[in-house]
N, C-alpha and C. Protein backbone atom coordinates (compact mmCIF):
# COMPACT_ATOMS: atom_id res chain seq x y z
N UNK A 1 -14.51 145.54 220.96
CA UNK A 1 -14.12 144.98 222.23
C UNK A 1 -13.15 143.80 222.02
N UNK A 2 -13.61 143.23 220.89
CA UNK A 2 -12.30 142.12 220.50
C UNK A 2 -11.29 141.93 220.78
N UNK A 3 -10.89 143.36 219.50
CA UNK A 3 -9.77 143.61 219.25
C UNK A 3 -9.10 144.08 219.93
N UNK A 4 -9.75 145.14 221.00
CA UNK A 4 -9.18 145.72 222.34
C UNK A 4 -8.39 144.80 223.31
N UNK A 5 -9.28 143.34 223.48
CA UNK A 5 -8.51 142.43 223.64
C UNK A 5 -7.40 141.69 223.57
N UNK A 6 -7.96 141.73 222.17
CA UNK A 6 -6.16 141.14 221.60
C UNK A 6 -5.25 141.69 221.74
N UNK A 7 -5.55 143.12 221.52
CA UNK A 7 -4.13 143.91 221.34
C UNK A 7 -3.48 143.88 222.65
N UNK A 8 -4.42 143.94 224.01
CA UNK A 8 -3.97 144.11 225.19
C UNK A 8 -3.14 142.93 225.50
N UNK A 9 -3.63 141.52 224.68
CA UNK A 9 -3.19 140.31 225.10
C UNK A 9 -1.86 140.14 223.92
N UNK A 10 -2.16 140.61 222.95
CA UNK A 10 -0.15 140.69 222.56
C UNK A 10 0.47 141.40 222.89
N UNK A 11 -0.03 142.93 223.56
CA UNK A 11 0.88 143.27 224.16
C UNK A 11 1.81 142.64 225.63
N UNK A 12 0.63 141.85 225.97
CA UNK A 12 0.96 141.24 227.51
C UNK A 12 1.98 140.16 227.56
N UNK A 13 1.86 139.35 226.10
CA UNK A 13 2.45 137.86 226.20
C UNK A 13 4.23 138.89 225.10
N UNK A 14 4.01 140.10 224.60
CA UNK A 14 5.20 140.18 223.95
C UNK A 14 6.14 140.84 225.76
N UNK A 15 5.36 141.36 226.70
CA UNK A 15 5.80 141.38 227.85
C UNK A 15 6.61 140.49 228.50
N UNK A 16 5.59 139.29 228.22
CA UNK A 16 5.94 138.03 229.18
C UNK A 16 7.08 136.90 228.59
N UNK A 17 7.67 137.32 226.99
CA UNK A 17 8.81 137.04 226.63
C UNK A 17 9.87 137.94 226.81
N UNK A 18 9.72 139.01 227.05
CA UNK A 18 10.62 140.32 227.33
C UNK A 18 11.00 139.82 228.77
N UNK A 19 10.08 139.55 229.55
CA UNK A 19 10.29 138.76 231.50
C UNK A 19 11.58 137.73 231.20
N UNK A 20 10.89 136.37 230.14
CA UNK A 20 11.75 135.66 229.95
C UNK A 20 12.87 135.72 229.71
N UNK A 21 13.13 136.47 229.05
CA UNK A 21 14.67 136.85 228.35
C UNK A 21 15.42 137.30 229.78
N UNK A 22 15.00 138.18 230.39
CA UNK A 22 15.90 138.38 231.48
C UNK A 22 16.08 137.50 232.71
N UNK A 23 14.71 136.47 232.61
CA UNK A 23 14.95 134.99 233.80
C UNK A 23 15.95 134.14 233.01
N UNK A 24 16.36 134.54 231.65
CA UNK A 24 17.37 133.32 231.26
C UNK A 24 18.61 134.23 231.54
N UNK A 25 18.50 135.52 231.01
CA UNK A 25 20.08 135.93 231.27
C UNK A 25 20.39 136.11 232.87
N UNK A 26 19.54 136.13 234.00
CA UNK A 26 20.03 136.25 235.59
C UNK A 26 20.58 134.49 235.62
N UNK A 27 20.22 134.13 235.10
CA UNK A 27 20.62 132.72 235.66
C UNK A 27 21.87 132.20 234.47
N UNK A 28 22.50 133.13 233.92
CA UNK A 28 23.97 132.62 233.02
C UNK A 28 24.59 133.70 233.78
N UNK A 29 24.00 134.98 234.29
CA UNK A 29 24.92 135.90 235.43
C UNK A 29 25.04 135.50 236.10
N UNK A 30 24.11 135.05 236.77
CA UNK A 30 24.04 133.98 238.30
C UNK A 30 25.54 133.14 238.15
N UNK A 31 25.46 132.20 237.22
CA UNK A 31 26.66 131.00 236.64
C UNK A 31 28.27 131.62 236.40
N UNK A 32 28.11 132.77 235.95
CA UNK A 32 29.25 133.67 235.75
C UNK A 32 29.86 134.29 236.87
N UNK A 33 29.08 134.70 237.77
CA UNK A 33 29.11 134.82 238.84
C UNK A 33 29.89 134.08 239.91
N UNK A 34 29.34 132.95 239.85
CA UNK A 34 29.82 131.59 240.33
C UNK A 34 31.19 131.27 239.93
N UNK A 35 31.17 130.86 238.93
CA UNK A 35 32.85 130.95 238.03
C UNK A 35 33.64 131.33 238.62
N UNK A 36 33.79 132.48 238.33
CA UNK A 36 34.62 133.66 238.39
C UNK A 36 34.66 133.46 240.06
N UNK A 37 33.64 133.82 240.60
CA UNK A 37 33.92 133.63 242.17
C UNK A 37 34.19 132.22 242.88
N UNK A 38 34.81 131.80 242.14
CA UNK A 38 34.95 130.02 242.90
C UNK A 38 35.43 130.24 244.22
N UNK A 39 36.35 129.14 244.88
CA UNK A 39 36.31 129.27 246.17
C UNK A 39 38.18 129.95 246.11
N UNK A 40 38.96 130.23 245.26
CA UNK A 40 39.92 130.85 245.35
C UNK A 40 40.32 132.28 245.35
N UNK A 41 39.23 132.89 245.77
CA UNK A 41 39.38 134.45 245.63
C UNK A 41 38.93 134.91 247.04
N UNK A 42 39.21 135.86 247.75
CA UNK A 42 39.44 136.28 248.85
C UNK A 42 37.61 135.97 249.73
N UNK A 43 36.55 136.45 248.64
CA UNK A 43 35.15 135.93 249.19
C UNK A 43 34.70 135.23 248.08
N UNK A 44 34.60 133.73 248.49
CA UNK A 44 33.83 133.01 247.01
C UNK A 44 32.70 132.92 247.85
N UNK A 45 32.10 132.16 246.52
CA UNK A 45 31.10 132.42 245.99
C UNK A 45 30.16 130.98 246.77
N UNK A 46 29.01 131.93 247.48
CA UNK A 46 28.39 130.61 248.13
C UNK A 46 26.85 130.65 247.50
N UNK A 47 26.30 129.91 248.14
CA UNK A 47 24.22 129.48 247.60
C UNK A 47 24.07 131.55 248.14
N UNK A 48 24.19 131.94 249.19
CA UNK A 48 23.31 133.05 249.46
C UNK A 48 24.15 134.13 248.77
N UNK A 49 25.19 134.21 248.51
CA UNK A 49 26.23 135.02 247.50
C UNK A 49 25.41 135.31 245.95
N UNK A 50 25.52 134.31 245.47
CA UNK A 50 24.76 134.31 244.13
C UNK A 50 23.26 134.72 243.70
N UNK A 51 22.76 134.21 245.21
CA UNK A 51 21.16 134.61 245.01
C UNK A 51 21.05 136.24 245.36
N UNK A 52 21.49 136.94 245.96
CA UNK A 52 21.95 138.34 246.44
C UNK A 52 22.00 138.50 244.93
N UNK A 53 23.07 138.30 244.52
CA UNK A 53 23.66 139.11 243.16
C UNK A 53 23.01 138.85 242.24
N UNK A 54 22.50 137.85 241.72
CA UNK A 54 21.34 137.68 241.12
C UNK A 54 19.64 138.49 241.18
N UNK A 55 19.43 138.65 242.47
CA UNK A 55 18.38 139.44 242.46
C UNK A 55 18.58 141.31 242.36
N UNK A 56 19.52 141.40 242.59
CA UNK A 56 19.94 142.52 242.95
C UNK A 56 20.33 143.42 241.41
N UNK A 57 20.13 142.71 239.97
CA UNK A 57 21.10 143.05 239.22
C UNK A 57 20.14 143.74 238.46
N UNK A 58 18.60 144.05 238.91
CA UNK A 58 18.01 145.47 238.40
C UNK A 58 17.22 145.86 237.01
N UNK A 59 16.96 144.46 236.78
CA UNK A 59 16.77 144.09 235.34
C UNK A 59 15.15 145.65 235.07
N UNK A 60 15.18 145.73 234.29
CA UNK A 60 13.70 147.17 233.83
C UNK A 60 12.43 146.21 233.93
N UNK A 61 11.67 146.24 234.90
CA UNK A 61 10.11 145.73 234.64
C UNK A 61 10.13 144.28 235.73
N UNK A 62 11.65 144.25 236.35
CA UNK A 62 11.86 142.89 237.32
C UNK A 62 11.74 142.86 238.59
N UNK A 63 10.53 142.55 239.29
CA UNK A 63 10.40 142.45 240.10
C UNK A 63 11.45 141.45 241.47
N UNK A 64 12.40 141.79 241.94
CA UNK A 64 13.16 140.69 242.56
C UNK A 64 12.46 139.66 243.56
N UNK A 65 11.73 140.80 244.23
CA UNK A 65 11.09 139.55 245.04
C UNK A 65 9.94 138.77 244.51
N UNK A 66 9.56 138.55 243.00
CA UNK A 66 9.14 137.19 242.60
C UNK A 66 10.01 136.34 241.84
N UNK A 67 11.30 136.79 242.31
CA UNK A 67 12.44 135.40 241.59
C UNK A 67 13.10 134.97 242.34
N UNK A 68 13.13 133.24 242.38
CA UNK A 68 13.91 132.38 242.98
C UNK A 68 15.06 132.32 242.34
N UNK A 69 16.26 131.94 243.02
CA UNK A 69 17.75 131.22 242.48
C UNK A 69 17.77 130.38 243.58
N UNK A 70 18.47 128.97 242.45
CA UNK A 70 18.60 128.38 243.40
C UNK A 70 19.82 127.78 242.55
N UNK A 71 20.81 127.40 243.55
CA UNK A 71 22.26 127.42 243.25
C UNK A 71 22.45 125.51 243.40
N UNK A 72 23.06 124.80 242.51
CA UNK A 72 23.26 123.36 243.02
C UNK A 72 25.11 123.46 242.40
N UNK A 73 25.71 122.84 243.83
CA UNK A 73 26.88 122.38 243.38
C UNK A 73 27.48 120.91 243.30
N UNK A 74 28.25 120.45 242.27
CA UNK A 74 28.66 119.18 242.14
C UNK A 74 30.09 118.45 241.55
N UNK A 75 30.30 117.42 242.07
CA UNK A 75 31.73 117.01 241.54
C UNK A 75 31.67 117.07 240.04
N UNK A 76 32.56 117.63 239.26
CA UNK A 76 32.39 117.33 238.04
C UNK A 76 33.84 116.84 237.80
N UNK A 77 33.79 115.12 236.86
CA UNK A 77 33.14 115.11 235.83
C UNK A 77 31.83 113.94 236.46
N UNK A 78 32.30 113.25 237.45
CA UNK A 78 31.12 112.17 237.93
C UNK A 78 29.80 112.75 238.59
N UNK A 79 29.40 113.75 238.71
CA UNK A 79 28.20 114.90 238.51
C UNK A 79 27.34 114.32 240.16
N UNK A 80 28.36 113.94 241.44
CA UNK A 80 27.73 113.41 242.48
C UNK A 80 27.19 115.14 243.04
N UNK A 81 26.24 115.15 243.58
CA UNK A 81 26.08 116.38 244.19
C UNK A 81 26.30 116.45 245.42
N UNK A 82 26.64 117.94 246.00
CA UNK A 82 27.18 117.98 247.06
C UNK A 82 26.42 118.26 248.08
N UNK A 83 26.27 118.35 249.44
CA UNK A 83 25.73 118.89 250.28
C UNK A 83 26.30 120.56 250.17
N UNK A 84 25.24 121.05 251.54
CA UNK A 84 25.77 122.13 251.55
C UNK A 84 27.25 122.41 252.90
N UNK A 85 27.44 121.45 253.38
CA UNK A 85 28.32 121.39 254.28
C UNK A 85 29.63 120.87 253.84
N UNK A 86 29.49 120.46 252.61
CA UNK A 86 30.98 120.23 251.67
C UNK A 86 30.99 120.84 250.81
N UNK A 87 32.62 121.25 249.95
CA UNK A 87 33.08 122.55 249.27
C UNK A 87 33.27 121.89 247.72
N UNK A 88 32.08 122.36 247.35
CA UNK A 88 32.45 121.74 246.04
C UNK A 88 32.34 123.07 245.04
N UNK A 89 32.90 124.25 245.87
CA UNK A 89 32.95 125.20 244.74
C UNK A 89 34.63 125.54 244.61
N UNK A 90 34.66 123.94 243.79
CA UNK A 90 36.27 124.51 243.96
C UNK A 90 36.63 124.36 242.35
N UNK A 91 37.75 125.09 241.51
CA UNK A 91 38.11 125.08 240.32
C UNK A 91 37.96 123.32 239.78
N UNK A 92 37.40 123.26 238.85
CA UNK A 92 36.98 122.28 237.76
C UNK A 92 35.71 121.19 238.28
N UNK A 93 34.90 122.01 239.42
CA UNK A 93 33.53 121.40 239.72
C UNK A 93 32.51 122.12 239.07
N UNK A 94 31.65 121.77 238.96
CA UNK A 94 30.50 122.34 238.36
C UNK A 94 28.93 122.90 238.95
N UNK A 95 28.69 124.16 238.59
CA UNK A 95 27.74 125.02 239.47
C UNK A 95 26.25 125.01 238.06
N UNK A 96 24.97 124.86 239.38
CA UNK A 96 24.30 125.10 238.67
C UNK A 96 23.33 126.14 238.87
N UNK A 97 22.90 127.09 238.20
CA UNK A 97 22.10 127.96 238.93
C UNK A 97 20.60 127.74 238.29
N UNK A 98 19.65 127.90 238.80
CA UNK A 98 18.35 127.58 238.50
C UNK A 98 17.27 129.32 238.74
N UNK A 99 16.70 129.81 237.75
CA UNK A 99 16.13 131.18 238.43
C UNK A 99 14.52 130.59 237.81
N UNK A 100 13.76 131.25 239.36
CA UNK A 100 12.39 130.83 238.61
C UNK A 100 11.43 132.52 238.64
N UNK A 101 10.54 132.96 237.94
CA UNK A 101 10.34 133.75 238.12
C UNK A 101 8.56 133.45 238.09
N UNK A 102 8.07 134.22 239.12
CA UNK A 102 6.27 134.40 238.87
C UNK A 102 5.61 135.47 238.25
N UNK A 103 5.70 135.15 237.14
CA UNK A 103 4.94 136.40 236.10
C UNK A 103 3.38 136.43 235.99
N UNK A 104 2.98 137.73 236.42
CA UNK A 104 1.90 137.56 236.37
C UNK A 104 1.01 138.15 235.33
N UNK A 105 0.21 136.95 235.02
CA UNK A 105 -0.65 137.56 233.39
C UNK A 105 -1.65 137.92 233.62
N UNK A 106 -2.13 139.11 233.32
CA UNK A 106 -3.36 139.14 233.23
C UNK A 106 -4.42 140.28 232.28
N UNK A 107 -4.90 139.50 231.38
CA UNK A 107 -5.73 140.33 230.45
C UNK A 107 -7.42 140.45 230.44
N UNK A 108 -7.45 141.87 229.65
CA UNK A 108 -8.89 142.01 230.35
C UNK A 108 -10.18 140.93 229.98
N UNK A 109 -10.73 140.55 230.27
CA UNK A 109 -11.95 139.36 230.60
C UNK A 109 -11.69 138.42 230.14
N UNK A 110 -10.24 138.12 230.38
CA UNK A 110 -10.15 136.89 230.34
C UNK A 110 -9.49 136.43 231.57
N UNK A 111 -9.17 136.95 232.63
CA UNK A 111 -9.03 136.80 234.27
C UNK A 111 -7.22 137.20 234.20
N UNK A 112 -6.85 136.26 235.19
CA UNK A 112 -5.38 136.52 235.10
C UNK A 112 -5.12 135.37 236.16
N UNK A 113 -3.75 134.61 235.69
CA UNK A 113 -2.85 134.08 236.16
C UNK A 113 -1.73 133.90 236.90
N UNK A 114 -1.12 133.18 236.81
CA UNK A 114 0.25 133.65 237.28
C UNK A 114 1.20 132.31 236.48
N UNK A 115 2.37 132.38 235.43
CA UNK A 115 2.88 131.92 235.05
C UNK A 115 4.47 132.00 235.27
N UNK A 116 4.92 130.64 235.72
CA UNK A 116 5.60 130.43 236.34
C UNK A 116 7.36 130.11 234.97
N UNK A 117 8.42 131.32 235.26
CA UNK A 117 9.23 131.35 234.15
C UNK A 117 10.50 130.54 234.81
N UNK A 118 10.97 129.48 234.13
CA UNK A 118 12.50 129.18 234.71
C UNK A 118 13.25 128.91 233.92
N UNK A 119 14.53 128.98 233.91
CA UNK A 119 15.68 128.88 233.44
C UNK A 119 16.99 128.47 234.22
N UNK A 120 17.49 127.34 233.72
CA UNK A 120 18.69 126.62 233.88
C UNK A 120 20.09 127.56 233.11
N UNK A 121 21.50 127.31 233.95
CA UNK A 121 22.68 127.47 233.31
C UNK A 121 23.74 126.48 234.15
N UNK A 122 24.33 126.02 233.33
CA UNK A 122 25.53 125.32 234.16
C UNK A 122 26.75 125.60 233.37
N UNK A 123 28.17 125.42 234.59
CA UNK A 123 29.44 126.07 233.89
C UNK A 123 30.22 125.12 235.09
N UNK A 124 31.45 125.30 234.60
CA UNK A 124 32.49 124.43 235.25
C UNK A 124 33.24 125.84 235.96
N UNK A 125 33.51 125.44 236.74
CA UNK A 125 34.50 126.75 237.69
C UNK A 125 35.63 126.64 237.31
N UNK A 126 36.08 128.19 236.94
CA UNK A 126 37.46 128.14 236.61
C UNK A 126 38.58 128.69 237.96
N UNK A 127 37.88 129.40 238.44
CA UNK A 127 38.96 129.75 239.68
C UNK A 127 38.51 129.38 240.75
């Protein structure tokens, strides 16, 4: 019964780094995203733009609706942040995207959780 355990519980936590890996890469897509879509291209790139495309990008085993994005924009290089009613997604400001994800653990008799995954990316806008 132990071992049944364990095995279930490395299989679960080699899961719950496999989760991770893709809450870090949505949130450097998320940022790339952003970039590339600054505010000089026919539809840039806003807070509900990114979170769309971000959830939407289909990852194997990813549940979208337990991941947050959350998008912060700011003057760069003096790093004031912006509201959302001023345009600071403009070439050489800086975007930050934040993805959080709720993974849920749970192995046998030892109950189950819910562990909470996030990941930061920031990039300077080029267009």
């Amino acid at each position: 019964m132990v071992l049944f355990t364990m095995m279930i519980g490395v299989m679960t936590m080699c899961q719950g780094i496999y989760t991770y890996h893709y809450v870090s890469e949505a949130a450097r897509e998320g940022t790339r995203y952003a970039v590339v879509n600054g505010s000089s291209v026919t539809t840039p790139a806003t807070t509900s733009s990114i979170q769309t495309y971000v959830r939407n990008l289909g990852y194997p085993g990813i549940q979208s609706s337990l991941m947050t994005v959350t998008t912060t924009w700011s003057a760069y290089p003096t790093g004031v942040t912006c509201t959302p009613s001023s345009t600071c997604n403009n070439p050489g400001n800086l975007v930050t995207v934040k993805t959080s994800y709720a993974y849920p653990l749970s192995i046998p008799y030892l109950g189950s959780k819910t562990l909470t995954m996030t990941s930061t990316s920031a990039m300077v806008i080029s267009q």
